[in-house]
C-alpha atoms as a PDB file:
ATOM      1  CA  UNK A   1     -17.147 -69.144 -26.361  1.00  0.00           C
ATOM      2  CA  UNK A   2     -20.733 -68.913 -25.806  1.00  0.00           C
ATOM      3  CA  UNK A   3     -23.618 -70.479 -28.482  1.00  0.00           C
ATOM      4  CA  UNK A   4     -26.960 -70.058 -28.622  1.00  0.00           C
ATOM      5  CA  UNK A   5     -29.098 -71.932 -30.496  1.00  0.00           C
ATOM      6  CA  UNK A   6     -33.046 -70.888 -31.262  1.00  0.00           C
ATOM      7  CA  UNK A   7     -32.981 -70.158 -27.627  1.00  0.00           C
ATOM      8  CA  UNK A   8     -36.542 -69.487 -26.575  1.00  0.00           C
ATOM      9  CA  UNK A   9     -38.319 -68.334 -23.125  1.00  0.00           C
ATOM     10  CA  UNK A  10     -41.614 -68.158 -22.731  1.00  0.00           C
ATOM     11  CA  UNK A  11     -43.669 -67.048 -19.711  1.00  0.00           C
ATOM     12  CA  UNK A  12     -47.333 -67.820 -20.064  1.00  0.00           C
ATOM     13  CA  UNK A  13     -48.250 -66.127 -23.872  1.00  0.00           C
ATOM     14  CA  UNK A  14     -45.735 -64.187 -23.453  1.00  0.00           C
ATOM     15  CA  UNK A  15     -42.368 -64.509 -25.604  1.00  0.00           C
ATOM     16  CA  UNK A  16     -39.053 -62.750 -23.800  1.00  0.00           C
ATOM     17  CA  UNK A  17     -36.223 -64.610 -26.043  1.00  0.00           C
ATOM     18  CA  UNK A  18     -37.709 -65.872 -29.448  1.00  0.00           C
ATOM     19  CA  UNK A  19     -35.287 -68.352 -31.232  1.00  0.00           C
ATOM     20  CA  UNK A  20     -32.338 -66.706 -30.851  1.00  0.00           C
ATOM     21  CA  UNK A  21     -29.249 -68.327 -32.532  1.00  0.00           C
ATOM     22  CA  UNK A  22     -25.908 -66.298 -31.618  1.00  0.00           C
ATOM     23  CA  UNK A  23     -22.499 -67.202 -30.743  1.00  0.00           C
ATOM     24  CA  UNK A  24     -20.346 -64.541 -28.663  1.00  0.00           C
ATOM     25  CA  UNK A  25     -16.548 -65.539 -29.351  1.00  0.00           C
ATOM     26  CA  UNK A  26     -13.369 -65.223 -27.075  1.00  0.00           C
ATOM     27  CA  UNK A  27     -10.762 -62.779 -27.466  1.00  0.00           C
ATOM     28  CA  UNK A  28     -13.188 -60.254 -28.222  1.00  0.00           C
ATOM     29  CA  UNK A  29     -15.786 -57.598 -26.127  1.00  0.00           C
ATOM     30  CA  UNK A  30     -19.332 -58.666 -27.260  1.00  0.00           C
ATOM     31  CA  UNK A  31     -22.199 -55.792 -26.105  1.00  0.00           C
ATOM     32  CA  UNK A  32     -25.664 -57.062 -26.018  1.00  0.00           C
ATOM     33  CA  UNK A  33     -28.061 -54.468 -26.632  1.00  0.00           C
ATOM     34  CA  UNK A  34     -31.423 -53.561 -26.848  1.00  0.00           C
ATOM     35  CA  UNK A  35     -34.812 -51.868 -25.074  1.00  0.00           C
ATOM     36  CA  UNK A  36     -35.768 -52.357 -21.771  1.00  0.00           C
ATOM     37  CA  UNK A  37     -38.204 -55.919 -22.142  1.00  0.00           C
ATOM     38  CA  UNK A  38     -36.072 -56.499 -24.875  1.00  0.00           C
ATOM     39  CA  UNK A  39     -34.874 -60.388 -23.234  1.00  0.00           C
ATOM     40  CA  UNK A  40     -31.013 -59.574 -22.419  1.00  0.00           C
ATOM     41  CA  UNK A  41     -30.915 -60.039 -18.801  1.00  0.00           C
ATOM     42  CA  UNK A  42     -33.310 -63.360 -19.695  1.00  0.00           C
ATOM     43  CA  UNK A  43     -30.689 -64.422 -22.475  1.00  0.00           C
ATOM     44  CA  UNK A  44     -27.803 -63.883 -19.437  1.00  0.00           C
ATOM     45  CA  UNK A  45     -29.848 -65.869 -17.102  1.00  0.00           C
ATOM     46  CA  UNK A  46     -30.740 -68.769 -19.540  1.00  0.00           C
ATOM     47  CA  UNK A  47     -26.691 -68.770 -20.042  1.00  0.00           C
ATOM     48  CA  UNK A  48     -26.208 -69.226 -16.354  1.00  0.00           C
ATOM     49  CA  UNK A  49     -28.753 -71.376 -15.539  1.00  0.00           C
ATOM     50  CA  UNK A  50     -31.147 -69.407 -13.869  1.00  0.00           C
ATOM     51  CA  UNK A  51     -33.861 -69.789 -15.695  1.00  0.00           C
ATOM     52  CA  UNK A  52     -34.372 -72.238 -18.099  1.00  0.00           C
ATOM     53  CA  UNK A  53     -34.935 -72.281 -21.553  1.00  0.00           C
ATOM     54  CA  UNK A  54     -38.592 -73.357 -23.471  1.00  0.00           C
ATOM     55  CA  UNK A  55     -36.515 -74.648 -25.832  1.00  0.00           C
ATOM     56  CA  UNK A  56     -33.186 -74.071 -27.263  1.00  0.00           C
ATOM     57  CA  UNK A  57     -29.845 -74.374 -26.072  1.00  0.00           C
ATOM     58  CA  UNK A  58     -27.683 -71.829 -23.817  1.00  0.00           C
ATOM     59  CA  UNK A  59     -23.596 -73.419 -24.305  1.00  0.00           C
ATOM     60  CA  UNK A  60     -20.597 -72.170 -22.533  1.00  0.00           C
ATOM     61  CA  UNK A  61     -17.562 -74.044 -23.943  1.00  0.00           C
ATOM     62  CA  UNK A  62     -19.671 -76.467 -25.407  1.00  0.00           C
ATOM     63  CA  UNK A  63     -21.548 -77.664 -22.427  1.00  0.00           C
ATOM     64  CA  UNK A  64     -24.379 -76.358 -20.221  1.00  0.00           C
ATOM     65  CA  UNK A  65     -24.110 -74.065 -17.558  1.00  0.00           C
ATOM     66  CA  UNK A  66     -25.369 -77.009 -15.140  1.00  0.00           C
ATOM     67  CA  UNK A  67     -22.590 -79.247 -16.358  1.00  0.00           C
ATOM     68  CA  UNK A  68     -19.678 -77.456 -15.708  1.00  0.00           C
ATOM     69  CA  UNK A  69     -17.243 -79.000 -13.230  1.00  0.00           C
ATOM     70  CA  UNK A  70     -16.009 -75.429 -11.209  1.00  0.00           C
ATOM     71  CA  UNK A  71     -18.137 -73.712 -13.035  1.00  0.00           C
ATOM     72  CA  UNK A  72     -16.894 -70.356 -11.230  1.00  0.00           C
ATOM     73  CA  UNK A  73     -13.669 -70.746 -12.543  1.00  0.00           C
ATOM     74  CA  UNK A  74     -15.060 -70.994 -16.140  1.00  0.00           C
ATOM     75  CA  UNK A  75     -18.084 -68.325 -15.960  1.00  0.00           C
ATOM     76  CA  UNK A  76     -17.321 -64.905 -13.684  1.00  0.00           C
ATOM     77  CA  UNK A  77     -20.958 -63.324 -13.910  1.00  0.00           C
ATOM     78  CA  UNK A  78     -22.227 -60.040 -12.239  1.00  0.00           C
ATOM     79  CA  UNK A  79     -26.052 -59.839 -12.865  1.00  0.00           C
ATOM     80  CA  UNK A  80     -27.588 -57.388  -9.953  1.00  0.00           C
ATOM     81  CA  UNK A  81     -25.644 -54.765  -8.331  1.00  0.00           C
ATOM     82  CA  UNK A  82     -27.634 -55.880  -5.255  1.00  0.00           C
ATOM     83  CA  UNK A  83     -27.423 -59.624  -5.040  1.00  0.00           C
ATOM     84  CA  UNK A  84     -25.814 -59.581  -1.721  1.00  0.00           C
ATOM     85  CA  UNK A  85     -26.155 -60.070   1.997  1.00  0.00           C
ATOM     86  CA  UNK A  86     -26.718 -56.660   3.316  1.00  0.00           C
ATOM     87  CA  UNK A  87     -25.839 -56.888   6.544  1.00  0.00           C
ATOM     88  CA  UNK A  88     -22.557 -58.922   6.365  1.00  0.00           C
ATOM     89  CA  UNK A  89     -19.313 -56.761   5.135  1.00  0.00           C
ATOM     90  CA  UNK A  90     -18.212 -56.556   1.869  1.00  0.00           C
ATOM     91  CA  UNK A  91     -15.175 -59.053   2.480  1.00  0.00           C
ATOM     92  CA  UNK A  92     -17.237 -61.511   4.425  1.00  0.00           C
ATOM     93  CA  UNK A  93     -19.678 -61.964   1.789  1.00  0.00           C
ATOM     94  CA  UNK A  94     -17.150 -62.735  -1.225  1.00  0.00           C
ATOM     95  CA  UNK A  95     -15.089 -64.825   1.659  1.00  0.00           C
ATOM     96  CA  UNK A  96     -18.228 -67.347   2.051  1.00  0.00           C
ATOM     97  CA  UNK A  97     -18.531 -67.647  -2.222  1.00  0.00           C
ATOM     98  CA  UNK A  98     -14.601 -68.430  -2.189  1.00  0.00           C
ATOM     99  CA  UNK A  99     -15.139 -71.137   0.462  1.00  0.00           C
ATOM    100  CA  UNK A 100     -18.227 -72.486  -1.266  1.00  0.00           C
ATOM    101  CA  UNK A 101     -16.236 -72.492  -4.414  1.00  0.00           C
ATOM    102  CA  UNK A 102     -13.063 -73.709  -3.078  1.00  0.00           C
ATOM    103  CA  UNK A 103     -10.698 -70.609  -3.578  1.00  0.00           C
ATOM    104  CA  UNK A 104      -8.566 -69.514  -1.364  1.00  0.00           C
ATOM    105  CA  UNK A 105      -8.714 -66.927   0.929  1.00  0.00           C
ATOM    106  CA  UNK A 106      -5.669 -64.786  -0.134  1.00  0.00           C
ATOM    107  CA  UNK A 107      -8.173 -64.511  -3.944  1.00  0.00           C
ATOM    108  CA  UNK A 108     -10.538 -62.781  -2.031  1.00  0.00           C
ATOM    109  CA  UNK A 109      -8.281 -59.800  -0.810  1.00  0.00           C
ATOM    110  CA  UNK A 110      -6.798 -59.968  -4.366  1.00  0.00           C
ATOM    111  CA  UNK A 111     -10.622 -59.342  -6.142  1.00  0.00           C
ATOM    112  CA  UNK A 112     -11.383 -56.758  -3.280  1.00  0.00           C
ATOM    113  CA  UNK A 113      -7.940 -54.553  -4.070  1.00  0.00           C
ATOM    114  CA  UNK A 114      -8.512 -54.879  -8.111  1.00  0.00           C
ATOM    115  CA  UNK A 115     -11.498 -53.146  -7.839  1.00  0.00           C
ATOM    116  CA  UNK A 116     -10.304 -50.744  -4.988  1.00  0.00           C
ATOM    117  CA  UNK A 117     -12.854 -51.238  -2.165  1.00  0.00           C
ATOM    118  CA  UNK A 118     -10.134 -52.473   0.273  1.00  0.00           C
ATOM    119  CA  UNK A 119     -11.120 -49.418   2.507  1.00  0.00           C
ATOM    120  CA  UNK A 120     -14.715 -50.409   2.971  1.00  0.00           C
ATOM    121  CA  UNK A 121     -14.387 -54.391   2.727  1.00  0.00           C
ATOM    122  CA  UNK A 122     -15.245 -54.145   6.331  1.00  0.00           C
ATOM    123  CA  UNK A 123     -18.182 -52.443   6.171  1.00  0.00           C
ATOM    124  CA  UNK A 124     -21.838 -53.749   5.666  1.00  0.00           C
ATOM    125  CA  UNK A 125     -22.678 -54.482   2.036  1.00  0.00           C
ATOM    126  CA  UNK A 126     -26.053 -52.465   2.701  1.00  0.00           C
ATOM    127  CA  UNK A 127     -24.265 -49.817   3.198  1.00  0.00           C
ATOM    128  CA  UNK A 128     -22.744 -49.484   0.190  1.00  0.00           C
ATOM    129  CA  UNK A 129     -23.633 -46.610  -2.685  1.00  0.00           C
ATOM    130  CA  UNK A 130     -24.979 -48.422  -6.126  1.00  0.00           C
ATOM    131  CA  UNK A 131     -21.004 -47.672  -7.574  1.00  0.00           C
ATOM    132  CA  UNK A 132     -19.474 -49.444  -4.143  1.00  0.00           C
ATOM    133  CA  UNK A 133     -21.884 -52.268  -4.584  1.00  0.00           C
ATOM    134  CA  UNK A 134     -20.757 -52.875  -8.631  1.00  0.00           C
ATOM    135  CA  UNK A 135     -17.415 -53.137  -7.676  1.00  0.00           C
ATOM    136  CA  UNK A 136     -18.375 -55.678  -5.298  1.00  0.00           C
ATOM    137  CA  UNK A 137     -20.290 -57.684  -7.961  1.00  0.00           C
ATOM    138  CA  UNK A 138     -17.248 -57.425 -10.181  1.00  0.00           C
ATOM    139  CA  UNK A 139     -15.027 -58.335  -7.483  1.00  0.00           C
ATOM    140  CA  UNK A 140     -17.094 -61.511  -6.964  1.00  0.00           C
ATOM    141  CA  UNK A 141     -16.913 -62.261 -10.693  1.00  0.00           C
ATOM    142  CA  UNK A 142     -13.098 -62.186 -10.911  1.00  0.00           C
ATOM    143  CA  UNK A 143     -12.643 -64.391  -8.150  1.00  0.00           C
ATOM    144  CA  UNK A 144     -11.605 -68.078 -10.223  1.00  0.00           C
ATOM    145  CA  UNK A 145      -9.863 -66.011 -13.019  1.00  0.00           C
ATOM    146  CA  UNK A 146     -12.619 -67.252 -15.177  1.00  0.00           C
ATOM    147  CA  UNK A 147     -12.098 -67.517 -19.239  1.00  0.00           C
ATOM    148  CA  UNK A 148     -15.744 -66.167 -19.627  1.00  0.00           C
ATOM    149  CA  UNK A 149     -17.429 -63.472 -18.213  1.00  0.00           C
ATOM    150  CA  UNK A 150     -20.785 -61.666 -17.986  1.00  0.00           C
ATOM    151  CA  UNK A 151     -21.682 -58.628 -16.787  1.00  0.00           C
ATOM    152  CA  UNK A 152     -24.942 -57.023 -16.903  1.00  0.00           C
ATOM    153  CA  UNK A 153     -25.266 -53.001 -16.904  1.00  0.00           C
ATOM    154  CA  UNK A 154     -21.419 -53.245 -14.913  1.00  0.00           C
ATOM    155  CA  UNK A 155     -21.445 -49.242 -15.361  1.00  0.00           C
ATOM    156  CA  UNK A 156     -24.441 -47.915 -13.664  1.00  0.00           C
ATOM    157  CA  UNK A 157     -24.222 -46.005 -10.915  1.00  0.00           C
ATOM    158  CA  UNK A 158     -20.142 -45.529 -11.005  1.00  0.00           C
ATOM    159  CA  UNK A 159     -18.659 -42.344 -11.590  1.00  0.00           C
ATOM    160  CA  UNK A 160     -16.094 -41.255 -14.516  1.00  0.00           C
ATOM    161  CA  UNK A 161     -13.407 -42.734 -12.872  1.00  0.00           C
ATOM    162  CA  UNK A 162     -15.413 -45.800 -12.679  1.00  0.00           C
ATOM    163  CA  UNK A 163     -16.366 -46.078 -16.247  1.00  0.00           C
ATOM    164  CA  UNK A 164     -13.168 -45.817 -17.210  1.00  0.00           C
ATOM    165  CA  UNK A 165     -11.838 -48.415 -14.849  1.00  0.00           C
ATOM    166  CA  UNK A 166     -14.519 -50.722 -15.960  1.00  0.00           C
ATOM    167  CA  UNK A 167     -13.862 -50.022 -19.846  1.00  0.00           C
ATOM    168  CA  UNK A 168      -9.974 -51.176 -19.370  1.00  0.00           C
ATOM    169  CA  UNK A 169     -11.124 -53.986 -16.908  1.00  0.00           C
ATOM    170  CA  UNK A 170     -13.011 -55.382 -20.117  1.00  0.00           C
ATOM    171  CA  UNK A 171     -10.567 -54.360 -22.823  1.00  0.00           C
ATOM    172  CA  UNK A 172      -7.652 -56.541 -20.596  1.00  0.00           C
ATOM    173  CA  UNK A 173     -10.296 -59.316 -20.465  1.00  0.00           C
ATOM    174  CA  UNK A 174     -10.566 -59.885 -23.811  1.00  0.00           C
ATOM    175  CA  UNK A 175      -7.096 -59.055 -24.694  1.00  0.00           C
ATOM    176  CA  UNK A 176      -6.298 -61.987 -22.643  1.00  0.00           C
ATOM    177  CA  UNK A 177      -8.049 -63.911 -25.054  1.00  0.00           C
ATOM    178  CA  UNK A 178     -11.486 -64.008 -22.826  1.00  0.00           C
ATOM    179  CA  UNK A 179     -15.009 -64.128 -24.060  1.00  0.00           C
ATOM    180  CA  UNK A 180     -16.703 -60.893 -22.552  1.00  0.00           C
ATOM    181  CA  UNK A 181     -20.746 -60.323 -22.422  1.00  0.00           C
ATOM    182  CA  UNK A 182     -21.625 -57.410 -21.630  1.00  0.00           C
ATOM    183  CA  UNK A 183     -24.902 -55.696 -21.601  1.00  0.00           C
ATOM    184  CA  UNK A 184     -25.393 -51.391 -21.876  1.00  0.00           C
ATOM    185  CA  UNK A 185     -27.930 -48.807 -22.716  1.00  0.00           C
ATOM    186  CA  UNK A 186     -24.852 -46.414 -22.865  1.00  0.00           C
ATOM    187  CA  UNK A 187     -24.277 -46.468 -26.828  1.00  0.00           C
ATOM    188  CA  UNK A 188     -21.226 -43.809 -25.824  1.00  0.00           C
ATOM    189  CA  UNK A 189     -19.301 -46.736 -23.514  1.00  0.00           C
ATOM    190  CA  UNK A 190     -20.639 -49.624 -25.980  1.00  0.00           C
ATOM    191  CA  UNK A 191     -18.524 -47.232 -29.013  1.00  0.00           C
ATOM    192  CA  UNK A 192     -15.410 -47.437 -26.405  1.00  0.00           C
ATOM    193  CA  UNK A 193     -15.290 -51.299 -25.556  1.00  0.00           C
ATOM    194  CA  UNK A 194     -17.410 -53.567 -27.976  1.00  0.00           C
ATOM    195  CA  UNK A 195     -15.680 -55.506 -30.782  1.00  0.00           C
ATOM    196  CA  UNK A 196     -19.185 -56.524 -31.517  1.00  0.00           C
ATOM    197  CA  UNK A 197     -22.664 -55.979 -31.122  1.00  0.00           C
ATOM    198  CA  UNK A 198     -25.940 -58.001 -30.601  1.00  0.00           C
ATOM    199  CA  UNK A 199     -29.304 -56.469 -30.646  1.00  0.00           C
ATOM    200  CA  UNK A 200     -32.663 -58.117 -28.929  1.00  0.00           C
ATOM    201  CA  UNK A 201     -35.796 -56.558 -29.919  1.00  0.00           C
ATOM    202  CA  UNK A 202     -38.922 -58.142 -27.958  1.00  0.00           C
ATOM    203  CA  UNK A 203     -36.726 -61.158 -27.782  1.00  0.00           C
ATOM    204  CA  UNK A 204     -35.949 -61.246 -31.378  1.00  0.00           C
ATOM    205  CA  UNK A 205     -32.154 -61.295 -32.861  1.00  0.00           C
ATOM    206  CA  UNK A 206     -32.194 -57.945 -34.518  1.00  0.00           C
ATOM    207  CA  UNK A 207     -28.470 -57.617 -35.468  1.00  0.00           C
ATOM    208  CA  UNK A 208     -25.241 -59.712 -34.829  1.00  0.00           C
ATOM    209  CA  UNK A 209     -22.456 -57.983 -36.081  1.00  0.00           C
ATOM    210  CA  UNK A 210     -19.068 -56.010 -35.894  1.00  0.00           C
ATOM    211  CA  UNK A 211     -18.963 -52.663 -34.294  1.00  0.00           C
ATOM    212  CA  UNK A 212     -18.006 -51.688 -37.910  1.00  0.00           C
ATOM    213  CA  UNK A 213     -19.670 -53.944 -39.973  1.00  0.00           C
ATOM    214  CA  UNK A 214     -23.268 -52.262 -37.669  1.00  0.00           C
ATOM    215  CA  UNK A 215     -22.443 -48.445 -38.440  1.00  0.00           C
ATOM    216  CA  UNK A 216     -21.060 -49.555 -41.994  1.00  0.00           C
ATOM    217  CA  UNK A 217     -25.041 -48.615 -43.423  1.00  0.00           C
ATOM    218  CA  UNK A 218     -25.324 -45.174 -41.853  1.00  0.00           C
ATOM    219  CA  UNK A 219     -23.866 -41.969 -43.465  1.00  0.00           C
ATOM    220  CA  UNK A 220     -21.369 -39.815 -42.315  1.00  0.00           C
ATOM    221  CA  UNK A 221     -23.542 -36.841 -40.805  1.00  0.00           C
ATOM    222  CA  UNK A 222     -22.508 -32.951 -41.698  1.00  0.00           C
ATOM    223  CA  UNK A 223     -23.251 -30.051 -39.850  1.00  0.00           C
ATOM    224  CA  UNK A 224     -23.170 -26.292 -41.169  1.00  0.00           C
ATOM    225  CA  UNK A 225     -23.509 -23.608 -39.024  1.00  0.00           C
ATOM    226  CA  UNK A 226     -23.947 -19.668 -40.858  1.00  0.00           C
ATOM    227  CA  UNK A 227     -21.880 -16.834 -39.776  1.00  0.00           C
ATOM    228  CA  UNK A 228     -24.795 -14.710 -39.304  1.00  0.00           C
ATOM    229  CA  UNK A 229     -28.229 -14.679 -39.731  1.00  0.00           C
ATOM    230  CA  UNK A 230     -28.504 -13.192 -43.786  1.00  0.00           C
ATOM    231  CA  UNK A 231     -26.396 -16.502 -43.947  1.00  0.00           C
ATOM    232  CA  UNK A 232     -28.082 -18.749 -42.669  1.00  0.00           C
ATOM    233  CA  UNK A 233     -31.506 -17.519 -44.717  1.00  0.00           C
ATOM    234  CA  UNK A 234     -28.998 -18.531 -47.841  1.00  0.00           C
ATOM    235  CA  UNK A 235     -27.735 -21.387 -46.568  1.00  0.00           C
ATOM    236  CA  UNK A 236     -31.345 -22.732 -45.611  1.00  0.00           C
ATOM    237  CA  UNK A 237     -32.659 -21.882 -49.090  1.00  0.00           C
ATOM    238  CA  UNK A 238     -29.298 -23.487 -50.814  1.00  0.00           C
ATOM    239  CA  UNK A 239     -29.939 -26.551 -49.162  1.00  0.00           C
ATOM    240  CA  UNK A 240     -33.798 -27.147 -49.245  1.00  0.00           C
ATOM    241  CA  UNK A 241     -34.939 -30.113 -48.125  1.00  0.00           C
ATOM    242  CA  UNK A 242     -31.590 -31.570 -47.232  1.00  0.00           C
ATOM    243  CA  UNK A 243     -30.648 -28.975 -44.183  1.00  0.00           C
ATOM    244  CA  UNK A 244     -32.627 -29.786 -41.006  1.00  0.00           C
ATOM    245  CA  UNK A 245     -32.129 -26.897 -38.307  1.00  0.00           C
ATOM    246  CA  UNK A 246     -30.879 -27.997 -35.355  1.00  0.00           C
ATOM    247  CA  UNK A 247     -29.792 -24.964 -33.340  1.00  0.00           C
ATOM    248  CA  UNK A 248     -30.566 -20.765 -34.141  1.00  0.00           C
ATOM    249  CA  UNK A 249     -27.527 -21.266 -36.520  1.00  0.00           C
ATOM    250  CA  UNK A 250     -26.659 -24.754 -37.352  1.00  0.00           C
ATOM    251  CA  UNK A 251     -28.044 -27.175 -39.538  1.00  0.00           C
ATOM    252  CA  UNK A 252     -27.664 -30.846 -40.200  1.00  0.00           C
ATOM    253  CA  UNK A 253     -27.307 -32.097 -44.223  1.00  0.00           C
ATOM    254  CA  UNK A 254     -29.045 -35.456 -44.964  1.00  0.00           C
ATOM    255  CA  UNK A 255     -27.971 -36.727 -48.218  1.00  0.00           C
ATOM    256  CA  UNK A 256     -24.733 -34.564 -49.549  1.00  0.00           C
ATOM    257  CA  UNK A 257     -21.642 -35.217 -48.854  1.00  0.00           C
ATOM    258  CA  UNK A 258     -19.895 -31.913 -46.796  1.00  0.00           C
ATOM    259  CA  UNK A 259     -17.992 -30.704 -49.850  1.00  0.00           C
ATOM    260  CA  UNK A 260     -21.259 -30.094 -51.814  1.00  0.00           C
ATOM    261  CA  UNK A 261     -22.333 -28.419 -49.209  1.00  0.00           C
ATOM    262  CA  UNK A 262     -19.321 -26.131 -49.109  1.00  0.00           C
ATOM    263  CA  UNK A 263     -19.973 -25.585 -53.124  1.00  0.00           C
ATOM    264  CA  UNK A 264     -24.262 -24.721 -52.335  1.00  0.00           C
ATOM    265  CA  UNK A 265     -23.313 -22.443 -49.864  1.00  0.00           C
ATOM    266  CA  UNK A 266     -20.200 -20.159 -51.773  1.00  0.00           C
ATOM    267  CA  UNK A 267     -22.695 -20.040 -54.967  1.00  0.00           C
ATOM    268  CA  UNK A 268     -25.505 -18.520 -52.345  1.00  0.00           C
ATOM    269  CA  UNK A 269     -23.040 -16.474 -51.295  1.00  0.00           C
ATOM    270  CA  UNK A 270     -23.265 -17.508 -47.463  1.00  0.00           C
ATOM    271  CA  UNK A 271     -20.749 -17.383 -45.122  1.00  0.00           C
ATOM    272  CA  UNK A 272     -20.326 -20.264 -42.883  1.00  0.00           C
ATOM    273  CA  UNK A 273     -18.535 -20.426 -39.514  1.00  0.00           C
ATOM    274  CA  UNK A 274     -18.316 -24.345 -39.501  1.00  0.00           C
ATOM    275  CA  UNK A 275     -18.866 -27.102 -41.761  1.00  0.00           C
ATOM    276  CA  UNK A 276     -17.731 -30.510 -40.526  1.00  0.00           C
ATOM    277  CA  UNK A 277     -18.560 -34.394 -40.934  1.00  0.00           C
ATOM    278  CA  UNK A 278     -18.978 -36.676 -38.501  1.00  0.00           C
ATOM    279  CA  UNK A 279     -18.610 -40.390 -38.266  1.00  0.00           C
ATOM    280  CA  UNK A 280     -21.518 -42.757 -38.463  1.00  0.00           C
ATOM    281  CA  UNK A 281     -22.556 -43.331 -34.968  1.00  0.00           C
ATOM    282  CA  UNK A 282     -23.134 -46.377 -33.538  1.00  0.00           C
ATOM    283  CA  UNK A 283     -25.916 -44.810 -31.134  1.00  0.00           C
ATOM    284  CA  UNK A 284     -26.972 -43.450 -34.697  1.00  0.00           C
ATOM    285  CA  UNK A 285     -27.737 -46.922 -35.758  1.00  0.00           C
ATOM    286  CA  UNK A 286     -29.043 -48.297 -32.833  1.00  0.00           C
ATOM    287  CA  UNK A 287     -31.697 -46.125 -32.469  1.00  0.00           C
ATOM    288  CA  UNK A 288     -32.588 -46.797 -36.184  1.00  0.00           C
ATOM    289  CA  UNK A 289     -32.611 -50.361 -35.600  1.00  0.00           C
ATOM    290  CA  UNK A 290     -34.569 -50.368 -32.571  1.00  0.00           C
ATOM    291  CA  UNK A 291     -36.717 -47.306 -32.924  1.00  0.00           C
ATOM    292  CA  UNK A 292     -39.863 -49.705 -33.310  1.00  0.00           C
ATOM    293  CA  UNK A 293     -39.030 -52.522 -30.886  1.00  0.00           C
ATOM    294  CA  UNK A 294     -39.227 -50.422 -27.783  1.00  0.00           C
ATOM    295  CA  UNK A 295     -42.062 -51.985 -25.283  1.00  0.00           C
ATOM    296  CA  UNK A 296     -41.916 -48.613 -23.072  1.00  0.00           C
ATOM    297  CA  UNK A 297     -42.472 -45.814 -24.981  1.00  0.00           C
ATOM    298  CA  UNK A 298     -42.816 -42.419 -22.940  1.00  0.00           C
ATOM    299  CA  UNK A 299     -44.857 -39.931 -24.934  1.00  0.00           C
ATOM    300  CA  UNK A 300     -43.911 -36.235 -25.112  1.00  0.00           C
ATOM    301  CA  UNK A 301     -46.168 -33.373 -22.823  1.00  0.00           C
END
């Protein structure tokens, strides 16, 4: 288990974690999202000892990071796709943390074929493509069989095959009754492998919550789209200000259920080619949540 308590970090007059209080439980996949400048990756360090906090507390287990005996086989962490050597191999690099650490050497081919880079082990860690070097970072994680574990964007750069390795890697983790950090901008992946979710926005807690319990205030969205374009002229005028047009056809209905929709449209005598309801996004209600807390805002040309 990891607690936070009014966690703070503060460079110069500038807050990046602002009295954060959350605790991330084991036996379940915890996603911590939020902007870029939002304070994750400073949360993770502060957890792990890399920076410390202004004030606050960062627990693992009930002790800080600095006072765990072992502490790689209590905390497996993967912060920086590139936080190697580059010009030692693969194997040789994750062979000097096991010695430093006191593993054995047989745990090091064991991490390297988990994450399947035993065919380029031998090659130089510079080398590697962004995807390669994740695995790597992952396989240096895994190495004490740690009972907490914290990975920071583990997805970028791998390919489909790769997400979907990583989303079962996680999924076993916490099965196994693990805690699991994990930090995304994918909302789609988040959706696939969070139990829960906790939102930063310029270092403030914005939401600590189930999955379900997050989406539970959104609606379920409809679409309509008209069978023609007499139809959709009806359907638009049926709907009024509920139907936003999203497409030469389609629109999307804020504020009546799909069934009333169904009823507007028969009585305007429009013919529709598909009316359907979705489920309340989580990317949905991220974006609502967050939509102001963004400190990099690109504006449109």
């Amino acid at each position: 288990m990891i607690e936070l308590h009014e966690l703070t970090k503060r460079y110069g007059d500038r807050t990046a974690v602002d009295q954060v209080t959350v605790t991330v439980p084991s036996g379940k996949v915890t996603a911590l999202l939020g902007p870029n400048g939002a304070g994750k990756s400073t949360a993770m360090r502060m957890v792990l000892g890399l920076d410390r906090p202004t004030s606050g507390t960062a627990m693992i287990d009930g002790r800080r990071y600095a006072e765990l005996r072992n502490p790689l086989r209590l905390v497996g962490a993967h912060l920086d796709a590139r936080a190697f050597h580059p010009r030692r191999t693969g194997r040789a690099g994750r062979r000097a943390l096991a010695r430093y650490n006191g593993f054995p050497r047989a745990r090091v081919e064991t991490a390297i074929d988990a994450v399947g880079i035993g065919t380029v082990a031998g090659k130089r860690a510079g080398t590697y493509s962004l995807g390669m070097a994740q695995r790597l970072g992952i396989a240096g994680a895994m190495l004490g069989d740690p009972s907490t574990i914290i990975l920071d964007e583990p997805v970028n750069g791998l390919d489909a095959d790769g997400v979907r390795w990583v989303r079962g890697l996680v999924r076993r983790w916490a099965g196994d009754g693990r805690t699991v950090l994990v930090s995304s901008h994918l909302m789609s992946e988040v959706a696939l492998i969070a139990d829960r979710v906790v939102v930063l926005g310029r270092g403030r807690l914005l939401a600590d919550a189930t999955v379900a319990e997050f989406t539970a205030g959104q609606h379920a969205a409809v679409e309509v789209a008209a069978a023609d374009d007499n139809s959709f002229r009806l359907l638009a005028v049926a709907l009024g200000d509920h139907g936003e047009q999203i497409g030469a056809d389609r629109l999307r209905v804020h504020g009546l259920p799909a069934a009333t929709v169904g009823h507007r449209a028969q009585q305007a005598g429009a013919v529709l080619r598909e009316l359907r309801t979705d489920a309340p996004s989580l990317e949905d209600a991220y974006v609502r949540l967050v939509e102001d807390e963004a400190e990099y805002v690109a504006v449109a040309a």
